[in-house]
N, C-alpha and C. Protein backbone atom coordinates (compact mmCIF):
# COMPACT_ATOMS: atom_id res chain seq x y z
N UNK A 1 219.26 -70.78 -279.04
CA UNK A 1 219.53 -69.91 -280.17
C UNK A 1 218.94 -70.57 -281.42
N UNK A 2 218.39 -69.58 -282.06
CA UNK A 2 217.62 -70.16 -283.31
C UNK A 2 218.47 -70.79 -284.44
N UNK A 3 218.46 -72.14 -285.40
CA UNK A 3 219.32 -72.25 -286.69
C UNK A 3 219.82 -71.40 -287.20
N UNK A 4 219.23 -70.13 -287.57
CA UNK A 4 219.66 -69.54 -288.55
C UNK A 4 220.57 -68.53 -287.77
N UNK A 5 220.35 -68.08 -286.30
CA UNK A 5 221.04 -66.94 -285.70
C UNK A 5 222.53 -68.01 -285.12
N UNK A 6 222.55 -69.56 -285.24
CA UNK A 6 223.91 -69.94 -284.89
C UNK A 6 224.37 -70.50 -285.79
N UNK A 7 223.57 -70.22 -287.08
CA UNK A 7 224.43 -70.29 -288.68
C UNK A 7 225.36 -69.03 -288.95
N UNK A 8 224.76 -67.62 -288.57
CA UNK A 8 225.05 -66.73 -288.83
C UNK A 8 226.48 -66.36 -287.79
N UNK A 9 225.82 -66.97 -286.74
CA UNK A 9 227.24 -66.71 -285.74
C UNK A 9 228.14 -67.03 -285.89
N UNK A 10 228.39 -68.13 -286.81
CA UNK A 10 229.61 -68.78 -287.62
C UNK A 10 230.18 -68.33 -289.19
N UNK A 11 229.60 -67.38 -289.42
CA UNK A 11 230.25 -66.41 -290.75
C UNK A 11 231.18 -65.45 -290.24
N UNK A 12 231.84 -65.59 -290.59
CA UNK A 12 233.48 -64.93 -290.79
C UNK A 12 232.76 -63.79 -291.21
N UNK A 13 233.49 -62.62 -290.23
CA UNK A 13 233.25 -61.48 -290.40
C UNK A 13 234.24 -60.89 -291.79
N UNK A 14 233.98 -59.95 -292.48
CA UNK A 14 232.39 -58.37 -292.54
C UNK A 14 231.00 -59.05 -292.93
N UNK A 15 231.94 -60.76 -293.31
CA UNK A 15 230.00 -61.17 -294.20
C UNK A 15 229.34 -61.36 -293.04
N UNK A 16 229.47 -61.27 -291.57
CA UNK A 16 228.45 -61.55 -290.64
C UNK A 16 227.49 -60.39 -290.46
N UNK A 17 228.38 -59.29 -290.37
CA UNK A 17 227.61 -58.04 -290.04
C UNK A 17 226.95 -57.91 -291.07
N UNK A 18 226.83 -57.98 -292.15
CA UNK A 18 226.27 -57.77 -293.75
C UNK A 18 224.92 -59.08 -293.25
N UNK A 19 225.23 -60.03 -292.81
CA UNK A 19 224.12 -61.21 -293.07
C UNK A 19 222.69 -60.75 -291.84
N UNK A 20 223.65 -60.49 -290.55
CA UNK A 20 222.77 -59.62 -289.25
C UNK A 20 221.56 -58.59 -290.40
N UNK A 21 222.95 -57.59 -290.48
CA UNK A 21 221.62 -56.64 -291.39
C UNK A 21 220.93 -56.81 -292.08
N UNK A 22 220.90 -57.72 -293.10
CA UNK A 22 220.29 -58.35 -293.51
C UNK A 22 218.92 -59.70 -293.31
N UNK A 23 219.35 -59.88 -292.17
CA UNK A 23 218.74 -61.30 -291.52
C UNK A 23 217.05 -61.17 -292.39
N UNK A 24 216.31 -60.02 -292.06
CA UNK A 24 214.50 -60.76 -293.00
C UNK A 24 215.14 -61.01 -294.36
N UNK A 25 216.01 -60.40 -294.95
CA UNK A 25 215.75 -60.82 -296.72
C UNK A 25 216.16 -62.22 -296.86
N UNK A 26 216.94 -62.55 -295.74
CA UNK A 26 217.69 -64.14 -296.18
C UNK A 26 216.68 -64.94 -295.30
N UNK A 27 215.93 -64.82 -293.92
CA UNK A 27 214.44 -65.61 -293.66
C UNK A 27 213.92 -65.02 -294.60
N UNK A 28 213.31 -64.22 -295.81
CA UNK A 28 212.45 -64.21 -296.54
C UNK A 28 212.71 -65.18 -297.46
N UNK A 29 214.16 -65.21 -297.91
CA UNK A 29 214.40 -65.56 -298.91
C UNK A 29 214.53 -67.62 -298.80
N UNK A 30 214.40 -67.84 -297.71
CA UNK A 30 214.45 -69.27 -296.97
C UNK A 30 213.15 -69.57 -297.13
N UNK A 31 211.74 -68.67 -296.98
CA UNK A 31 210.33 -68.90 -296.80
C UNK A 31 210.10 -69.01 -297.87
N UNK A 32 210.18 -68.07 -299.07
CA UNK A 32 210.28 -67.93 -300.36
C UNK A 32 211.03 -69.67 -301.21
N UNK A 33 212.18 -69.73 -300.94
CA UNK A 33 212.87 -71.26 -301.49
C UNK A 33 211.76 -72.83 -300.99
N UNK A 34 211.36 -72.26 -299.45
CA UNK A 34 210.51 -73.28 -298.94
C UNK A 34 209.26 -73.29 -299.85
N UNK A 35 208.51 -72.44 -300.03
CA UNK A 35 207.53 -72.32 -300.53
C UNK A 35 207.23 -72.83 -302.28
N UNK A 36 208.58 -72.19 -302.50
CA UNK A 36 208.20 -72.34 -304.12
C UNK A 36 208.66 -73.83 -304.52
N UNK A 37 209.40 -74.97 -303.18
CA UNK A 37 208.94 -76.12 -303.83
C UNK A 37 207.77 -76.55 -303.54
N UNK A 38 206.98 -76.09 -302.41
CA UNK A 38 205.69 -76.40 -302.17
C UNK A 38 204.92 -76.34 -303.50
N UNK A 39 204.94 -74.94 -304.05
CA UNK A 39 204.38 -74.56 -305.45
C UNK A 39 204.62 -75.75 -306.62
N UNK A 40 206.09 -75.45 -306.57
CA UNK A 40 206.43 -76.50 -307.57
C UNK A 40 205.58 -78.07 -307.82
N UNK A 41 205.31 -78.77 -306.36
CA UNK A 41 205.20 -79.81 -306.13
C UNK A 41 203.08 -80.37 -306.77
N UNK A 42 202.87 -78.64 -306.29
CA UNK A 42 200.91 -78.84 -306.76
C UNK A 42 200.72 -78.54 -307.67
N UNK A 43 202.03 -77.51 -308.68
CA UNK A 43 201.64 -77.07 -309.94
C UNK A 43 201.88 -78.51 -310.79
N UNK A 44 203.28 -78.92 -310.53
CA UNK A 44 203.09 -79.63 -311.70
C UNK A 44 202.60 -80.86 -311.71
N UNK A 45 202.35 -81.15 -310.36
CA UNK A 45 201.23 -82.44 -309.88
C UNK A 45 199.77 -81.96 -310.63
N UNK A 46 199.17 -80.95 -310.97
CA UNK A 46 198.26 -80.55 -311.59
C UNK A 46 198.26 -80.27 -312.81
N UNK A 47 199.79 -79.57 -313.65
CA UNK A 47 200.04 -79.53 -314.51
C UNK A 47 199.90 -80.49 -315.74
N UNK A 48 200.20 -81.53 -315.34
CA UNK A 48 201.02 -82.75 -315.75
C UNK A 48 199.60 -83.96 -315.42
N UNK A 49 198.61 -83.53 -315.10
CA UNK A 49 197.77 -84.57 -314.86
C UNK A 49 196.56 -84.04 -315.32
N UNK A 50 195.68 -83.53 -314.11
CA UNK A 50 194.02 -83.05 -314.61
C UNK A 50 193.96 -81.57 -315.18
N UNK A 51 195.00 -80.65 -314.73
CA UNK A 51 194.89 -79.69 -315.39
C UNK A 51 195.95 -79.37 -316.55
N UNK A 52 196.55 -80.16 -316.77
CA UNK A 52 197.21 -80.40 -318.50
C UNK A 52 196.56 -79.24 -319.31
N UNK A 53 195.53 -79.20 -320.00
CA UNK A 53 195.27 -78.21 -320.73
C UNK A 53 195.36 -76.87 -320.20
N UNK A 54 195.23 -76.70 -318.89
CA UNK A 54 195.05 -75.50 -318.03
C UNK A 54 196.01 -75.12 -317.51
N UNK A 55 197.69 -75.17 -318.03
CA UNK A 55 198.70 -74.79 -316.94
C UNK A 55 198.54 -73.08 -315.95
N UNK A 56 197.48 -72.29 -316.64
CA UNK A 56 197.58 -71.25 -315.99
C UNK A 56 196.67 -71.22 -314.38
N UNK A 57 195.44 -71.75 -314.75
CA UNK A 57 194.50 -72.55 -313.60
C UNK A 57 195.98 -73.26 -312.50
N UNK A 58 196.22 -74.39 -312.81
CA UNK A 58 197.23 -74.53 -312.11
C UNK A 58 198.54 -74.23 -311.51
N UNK A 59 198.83 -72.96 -312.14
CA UNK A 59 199.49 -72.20 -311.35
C UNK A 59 198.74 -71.54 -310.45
N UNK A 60 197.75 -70.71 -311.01
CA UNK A 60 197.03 -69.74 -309.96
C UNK A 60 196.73 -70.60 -308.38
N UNK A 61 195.98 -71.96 -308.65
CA UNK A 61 196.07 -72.51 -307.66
C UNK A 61 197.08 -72.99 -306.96
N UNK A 62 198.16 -73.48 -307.16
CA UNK A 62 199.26 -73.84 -306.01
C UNK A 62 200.13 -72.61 -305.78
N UNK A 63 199.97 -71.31 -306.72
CA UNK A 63 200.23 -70.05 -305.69
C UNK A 63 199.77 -69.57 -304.62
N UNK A 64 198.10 -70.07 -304.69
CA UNK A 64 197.31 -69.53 -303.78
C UNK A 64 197.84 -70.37 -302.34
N UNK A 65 197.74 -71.72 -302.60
CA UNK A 65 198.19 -72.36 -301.42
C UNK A 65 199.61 -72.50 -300.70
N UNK A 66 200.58 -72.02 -302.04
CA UNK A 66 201.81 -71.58 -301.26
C UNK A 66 201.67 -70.27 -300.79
N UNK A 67 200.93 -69.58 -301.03
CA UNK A 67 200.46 -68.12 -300.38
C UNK A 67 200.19 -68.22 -298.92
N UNK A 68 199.42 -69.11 -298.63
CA UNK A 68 198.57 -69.74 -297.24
C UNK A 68 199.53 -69.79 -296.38
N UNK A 69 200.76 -70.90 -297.02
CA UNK A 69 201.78 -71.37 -296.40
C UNK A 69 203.03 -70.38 -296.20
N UNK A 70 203.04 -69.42 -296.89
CA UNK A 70 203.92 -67.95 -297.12
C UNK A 70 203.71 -67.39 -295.97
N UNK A 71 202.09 -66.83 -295.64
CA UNK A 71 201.37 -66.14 -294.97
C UNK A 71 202.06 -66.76 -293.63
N UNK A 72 202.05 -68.09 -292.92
CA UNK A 72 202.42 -68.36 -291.61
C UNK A 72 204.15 -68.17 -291.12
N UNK A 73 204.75 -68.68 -292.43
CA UNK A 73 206.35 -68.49 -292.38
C UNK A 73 206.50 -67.13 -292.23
N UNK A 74 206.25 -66.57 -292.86
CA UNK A 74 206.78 -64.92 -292.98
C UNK A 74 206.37 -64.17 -291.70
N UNK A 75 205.24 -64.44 -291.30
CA UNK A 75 204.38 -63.40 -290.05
C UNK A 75 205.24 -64.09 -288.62
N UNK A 76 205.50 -65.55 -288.71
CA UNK A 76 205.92 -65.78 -287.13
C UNK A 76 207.52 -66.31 -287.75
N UNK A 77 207.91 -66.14 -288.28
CA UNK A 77 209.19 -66.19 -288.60
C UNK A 77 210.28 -65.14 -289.29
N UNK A 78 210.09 -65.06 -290.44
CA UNK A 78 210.76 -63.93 -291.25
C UNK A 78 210.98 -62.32 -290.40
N UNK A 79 209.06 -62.04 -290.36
CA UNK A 79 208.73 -60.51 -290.27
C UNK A 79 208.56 -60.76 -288.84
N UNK A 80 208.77 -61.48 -287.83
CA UNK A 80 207.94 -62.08 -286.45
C UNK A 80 208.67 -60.78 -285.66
N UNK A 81 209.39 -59.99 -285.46
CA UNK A 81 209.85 -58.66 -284.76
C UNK A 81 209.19 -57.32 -285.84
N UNK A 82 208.22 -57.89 -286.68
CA UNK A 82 207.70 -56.48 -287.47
C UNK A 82 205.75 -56.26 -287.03
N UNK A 83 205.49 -55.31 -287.24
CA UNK A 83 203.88 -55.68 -286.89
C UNK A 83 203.21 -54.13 -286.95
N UNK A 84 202.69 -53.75 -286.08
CA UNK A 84 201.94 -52.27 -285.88
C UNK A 84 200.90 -52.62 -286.50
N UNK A 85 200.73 -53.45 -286.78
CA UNK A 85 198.61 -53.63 -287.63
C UNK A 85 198.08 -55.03 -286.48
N UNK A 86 196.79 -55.00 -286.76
CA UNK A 86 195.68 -56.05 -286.21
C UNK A 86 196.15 -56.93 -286.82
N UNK A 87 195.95 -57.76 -286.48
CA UNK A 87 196.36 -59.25 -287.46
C UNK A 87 195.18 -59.75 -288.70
N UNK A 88 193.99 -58.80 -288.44
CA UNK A 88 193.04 -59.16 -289.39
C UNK A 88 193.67 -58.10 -290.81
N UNK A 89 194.09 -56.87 -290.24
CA UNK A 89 193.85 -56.06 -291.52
C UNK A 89 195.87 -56.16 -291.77
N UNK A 90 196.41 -56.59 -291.44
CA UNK A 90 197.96 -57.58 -291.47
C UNK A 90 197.31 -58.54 -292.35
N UNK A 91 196.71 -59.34 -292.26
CA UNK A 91 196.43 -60.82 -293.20
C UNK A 91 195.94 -60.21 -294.69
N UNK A 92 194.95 -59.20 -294.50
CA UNK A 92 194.03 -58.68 -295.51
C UNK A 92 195.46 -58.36 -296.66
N UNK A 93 196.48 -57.41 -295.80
CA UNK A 93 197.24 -56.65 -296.90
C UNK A 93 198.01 -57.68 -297.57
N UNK A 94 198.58 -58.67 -296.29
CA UNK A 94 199.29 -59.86 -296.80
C UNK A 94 198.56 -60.47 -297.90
N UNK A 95 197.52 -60.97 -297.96
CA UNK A 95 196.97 -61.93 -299.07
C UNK A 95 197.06 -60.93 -300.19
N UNK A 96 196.38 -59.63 -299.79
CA UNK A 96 195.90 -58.71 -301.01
C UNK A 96 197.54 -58.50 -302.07
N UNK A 97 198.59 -58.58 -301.43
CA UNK A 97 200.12 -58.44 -301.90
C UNK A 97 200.35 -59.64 -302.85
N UNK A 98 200.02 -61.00 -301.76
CA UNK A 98 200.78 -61.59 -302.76
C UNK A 98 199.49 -62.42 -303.93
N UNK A 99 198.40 -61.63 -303.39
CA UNK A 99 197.82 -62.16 -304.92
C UNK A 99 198.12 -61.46 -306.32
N UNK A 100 198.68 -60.38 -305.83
CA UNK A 100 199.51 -59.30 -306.68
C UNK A 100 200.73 -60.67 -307.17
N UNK A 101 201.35 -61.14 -306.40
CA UNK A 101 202.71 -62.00 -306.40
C UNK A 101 202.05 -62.85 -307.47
N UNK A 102 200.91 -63.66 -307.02
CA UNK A 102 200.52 -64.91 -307.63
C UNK A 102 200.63 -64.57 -309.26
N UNK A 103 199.46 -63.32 -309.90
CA UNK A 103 199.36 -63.21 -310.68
C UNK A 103 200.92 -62.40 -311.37
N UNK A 104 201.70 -62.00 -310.84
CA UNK A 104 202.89 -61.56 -311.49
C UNK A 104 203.85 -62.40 -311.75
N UNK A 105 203.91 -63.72 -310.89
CA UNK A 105 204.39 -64.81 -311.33
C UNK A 105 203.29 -65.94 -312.55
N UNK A 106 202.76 -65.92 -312.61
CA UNK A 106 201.70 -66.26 -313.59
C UNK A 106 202.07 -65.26 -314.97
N UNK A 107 201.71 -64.28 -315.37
CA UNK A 107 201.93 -63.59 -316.02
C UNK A 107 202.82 -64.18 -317.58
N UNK A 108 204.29 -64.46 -317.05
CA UNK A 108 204.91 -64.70 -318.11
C UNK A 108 204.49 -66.38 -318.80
N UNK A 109 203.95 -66.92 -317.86
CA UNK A 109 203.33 -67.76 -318.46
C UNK A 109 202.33 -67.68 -319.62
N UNK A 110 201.36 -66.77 -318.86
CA UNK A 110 199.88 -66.75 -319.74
C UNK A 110 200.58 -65.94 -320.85
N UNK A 111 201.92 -65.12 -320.78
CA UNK A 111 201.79 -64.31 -321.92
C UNK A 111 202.63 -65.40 -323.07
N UNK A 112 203.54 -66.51 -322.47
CA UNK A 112 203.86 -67.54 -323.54
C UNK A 112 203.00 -68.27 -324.06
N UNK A 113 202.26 -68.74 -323.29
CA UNK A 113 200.66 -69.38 -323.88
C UNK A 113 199.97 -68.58 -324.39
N UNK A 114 199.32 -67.23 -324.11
CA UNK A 114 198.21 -66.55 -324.86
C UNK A 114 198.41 -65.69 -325.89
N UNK A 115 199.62 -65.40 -325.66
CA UNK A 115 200.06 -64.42 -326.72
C UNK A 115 201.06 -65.07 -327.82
N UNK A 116 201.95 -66.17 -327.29
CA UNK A 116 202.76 -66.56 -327.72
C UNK A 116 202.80 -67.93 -328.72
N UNK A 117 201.27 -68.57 -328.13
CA UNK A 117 201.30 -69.86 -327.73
C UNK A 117 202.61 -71.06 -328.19
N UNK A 118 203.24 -70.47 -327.23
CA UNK A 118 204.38 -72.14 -327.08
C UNK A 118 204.37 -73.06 -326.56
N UNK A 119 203.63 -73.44 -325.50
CA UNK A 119 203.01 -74.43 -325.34
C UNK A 119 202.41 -75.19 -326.14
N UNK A 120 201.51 -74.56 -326.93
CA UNK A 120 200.40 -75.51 -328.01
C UNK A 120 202.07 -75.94 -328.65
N UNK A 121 203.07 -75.20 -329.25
CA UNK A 121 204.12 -75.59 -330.16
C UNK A 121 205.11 -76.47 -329.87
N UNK A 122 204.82 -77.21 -328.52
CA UNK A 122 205.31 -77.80 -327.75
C UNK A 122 205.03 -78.99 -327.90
N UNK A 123 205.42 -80.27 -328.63
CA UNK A 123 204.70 -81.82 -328.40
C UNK A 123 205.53 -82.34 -327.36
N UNK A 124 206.77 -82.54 -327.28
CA UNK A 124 207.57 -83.24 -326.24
C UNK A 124 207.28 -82.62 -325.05
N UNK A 125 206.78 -83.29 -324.00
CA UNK A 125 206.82 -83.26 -322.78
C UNK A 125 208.03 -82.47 -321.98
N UNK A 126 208.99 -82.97 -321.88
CA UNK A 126 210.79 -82.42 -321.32
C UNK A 126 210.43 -81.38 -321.50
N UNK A 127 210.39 -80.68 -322.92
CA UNK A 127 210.70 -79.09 -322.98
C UNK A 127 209.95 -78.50 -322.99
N UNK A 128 208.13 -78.88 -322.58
CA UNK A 128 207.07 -78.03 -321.89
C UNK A 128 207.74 -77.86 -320.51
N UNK A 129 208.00 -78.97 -319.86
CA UNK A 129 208.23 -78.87 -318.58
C UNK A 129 209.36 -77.79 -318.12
N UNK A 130 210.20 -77.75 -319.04
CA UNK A 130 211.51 -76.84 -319.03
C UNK A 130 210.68 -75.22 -319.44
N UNK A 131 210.17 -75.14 -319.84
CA UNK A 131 209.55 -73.88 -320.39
C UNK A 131 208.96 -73.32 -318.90
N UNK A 132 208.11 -74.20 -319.01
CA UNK A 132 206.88 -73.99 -317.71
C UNK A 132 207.74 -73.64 -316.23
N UNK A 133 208.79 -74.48 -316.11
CA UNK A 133 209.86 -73.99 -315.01
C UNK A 133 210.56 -72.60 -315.48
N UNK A 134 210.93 -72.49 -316.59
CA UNK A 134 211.39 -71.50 -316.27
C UNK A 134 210.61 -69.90 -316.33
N UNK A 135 209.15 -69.79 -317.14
CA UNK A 135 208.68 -68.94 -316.77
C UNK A 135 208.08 -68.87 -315.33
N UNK A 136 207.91 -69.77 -314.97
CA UNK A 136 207.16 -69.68 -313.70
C UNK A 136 207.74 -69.26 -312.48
N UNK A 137 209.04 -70.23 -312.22
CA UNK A 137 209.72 -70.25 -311.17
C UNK A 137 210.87 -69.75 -311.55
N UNK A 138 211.10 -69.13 -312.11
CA UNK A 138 212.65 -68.16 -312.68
C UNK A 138 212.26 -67.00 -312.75
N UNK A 139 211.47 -66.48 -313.85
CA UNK A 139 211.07 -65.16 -314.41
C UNK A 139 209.80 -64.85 -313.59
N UNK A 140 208.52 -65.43 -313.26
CA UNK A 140 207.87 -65.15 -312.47
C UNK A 140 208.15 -65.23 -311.11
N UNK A 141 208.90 -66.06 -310.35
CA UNK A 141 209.41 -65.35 -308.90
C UNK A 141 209.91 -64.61 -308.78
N UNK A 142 211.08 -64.19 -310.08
CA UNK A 142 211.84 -63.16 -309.55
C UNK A 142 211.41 -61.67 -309.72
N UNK A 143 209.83 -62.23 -310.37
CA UNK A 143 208.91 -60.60 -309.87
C UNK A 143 208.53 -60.64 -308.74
N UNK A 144 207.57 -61.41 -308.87
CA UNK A 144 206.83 -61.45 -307.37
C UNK A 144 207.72 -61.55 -306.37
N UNK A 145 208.82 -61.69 -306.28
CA UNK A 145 209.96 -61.96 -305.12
C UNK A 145 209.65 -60.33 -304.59
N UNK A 146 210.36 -59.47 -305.77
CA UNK A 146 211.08 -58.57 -305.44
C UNK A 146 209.82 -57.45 -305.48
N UNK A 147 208.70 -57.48 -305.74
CA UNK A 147 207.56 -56.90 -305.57
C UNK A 147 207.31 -57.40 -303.81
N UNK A 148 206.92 -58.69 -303.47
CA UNK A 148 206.22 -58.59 -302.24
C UNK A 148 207.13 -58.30 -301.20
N UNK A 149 208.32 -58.64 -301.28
CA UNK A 149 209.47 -57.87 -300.13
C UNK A 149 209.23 -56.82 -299.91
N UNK A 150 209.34 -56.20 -301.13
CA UNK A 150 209.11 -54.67 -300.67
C UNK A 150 207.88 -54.21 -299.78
N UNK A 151 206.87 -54.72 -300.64
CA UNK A 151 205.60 -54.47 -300.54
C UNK A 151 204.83 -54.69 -298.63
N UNK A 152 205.48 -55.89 -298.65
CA UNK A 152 205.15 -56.61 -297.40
C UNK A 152 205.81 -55.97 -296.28
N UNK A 153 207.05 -55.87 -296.64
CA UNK A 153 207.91 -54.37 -295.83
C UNK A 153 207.66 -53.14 -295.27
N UNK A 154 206.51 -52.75 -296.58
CA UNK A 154 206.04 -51.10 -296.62
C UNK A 154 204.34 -51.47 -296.01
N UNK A 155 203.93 -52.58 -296.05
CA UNK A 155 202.68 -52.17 -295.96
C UNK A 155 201.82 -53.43 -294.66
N UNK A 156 202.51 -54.35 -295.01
CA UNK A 156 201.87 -55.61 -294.29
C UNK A 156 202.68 -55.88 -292.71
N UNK A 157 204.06 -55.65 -292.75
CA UNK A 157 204.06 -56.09 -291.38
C UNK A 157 205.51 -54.46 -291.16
N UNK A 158 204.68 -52.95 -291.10
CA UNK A 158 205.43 -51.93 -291.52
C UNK A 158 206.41 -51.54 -290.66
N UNK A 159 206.49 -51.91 -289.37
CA UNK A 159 207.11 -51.70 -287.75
C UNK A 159 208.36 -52.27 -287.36
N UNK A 160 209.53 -52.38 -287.44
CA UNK A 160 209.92 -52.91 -287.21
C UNK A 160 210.27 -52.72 -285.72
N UNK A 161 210.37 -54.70 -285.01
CA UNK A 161 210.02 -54.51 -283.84
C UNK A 161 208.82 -53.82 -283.33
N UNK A 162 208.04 -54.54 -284.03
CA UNK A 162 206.72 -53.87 -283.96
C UNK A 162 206.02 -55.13 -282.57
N UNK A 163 206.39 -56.39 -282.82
CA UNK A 163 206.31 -57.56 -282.05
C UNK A 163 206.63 -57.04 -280.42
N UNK A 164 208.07 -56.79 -280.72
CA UNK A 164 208.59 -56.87 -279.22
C UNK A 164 208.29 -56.26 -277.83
N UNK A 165 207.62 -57.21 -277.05
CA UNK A 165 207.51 -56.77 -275.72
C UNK A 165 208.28 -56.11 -275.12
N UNK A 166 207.61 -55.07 -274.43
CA UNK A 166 208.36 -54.09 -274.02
C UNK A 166 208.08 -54.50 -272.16
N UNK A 167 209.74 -54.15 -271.65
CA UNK A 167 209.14 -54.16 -270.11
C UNK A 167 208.58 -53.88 -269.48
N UNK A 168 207.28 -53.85 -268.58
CA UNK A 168 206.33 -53.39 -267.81
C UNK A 168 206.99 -52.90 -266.42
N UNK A 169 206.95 -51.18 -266.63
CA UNK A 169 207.37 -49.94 -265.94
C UNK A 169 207.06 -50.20 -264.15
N UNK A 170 207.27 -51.34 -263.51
CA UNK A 170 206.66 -51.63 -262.08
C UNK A 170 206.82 -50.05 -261.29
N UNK A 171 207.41 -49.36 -261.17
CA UNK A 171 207.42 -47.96 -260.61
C UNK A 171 205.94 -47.49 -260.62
N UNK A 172 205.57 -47.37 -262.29
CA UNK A 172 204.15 -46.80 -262.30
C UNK A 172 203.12 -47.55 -261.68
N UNK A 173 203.02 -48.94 -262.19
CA UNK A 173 202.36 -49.37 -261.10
C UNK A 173 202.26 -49.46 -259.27
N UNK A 174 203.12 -49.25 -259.14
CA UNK A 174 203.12 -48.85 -257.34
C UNK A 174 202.66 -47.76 -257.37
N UNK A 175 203.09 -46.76 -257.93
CA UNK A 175 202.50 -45.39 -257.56
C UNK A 175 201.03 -44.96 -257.66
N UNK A 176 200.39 -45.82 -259.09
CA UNK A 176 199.15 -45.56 -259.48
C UNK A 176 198.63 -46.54 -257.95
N UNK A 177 198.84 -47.64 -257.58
CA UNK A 177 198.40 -47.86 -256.16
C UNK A 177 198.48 -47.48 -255.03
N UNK A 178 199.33 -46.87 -254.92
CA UNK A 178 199.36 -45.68 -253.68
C UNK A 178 198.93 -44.80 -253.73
N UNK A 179 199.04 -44.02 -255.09
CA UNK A 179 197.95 -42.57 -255.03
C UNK A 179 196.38 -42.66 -255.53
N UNK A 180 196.12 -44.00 -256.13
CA UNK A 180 194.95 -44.41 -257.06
C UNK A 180 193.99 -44.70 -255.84
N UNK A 181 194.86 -45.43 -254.56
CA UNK A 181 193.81 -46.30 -254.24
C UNK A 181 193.50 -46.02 -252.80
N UNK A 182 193.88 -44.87 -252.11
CA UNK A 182 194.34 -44.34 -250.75
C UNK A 182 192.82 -43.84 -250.39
């Protein structure tokens, strides 16, 4: 039995039946927590070093690569009973979504910096860093969160139980050999 299905087996019911029905938003929401310290860890490793002047560059990039890393959690884990597409034009919608994500989490950034510039108004270090967390990973996930759920729901992996093997009908096969092959 998987972690999370003999975590769940141990919630005191009605919250079990509520967590069951629920089960992709809370693996989404596990892939999503995984991910965005991944993010966390290249943005401000980039932030804070060579791309200092560039915090928006460095977001875009460690979205992209928590994207990469999104892309494998979500398809064989989260959504792994959802599917009905090729896996090429599945990946296409996936990336094409959350580069939608990337830049909607980006967003409130560039608009504190470009429009706003608080950053430039910023000399102490601490409370760039506090800024930068909280547009990024507060106000910008909790777009892109609630954009690619949906999105990814409706368009990238649309089937549910789209995965699951279905039993192979042995009846038909005998018969198609007895009458197929006589």
């Amino acid at each position: 039995m998987p972690l999370i299905d003999s975590v769940i087996a141990r919630v005191p019911q009605p919250f079990r039946d509520l967590a069951l029905r629920h089960s992709e938003l809370i693996k989404f929401a596990i892939v999503g927590g995984t991910t965005m310290v991944f993010d966390l860890a290249i943005f401000y490793s980039l932030s804070l070093t060579v791309l200092e002047p560039k915090p928006v560059v460095a977001k875009i990039i460690s979205g992209v690569m928590a994207t990469i890393l999104s892309y494998i959690l979500n398809r064989e884990w989260a959504f792994k009973n959802r599917g009905g597409r090729e896996r090429h034009h599945e990946a296409l919608l996936f990336f094409t979504i959350s580069g939608v994500g990337v830049l909607l989490a980006a967003a409130p950034l560039w608009i504190a910096n470009n429009v706003f510039d608080i950053r430039e108004a910023q000399e102490n270090l601490t409370t760039r860093v506090i800024i930068d967390f909280v547009l990024n990973y507060i106000i910008g996930n909790l777009l892109q969160m609630v954009f690619r759920f949906w999105a990814l729901r409706r368009f990238a992996f649309p089937d549910e139980n789209g995965r699951v093997v279905l039993p192979v009908d042995d009846s038909a096969a005998d018969e198609e050999e007895q009458f197929g092959h006589s």
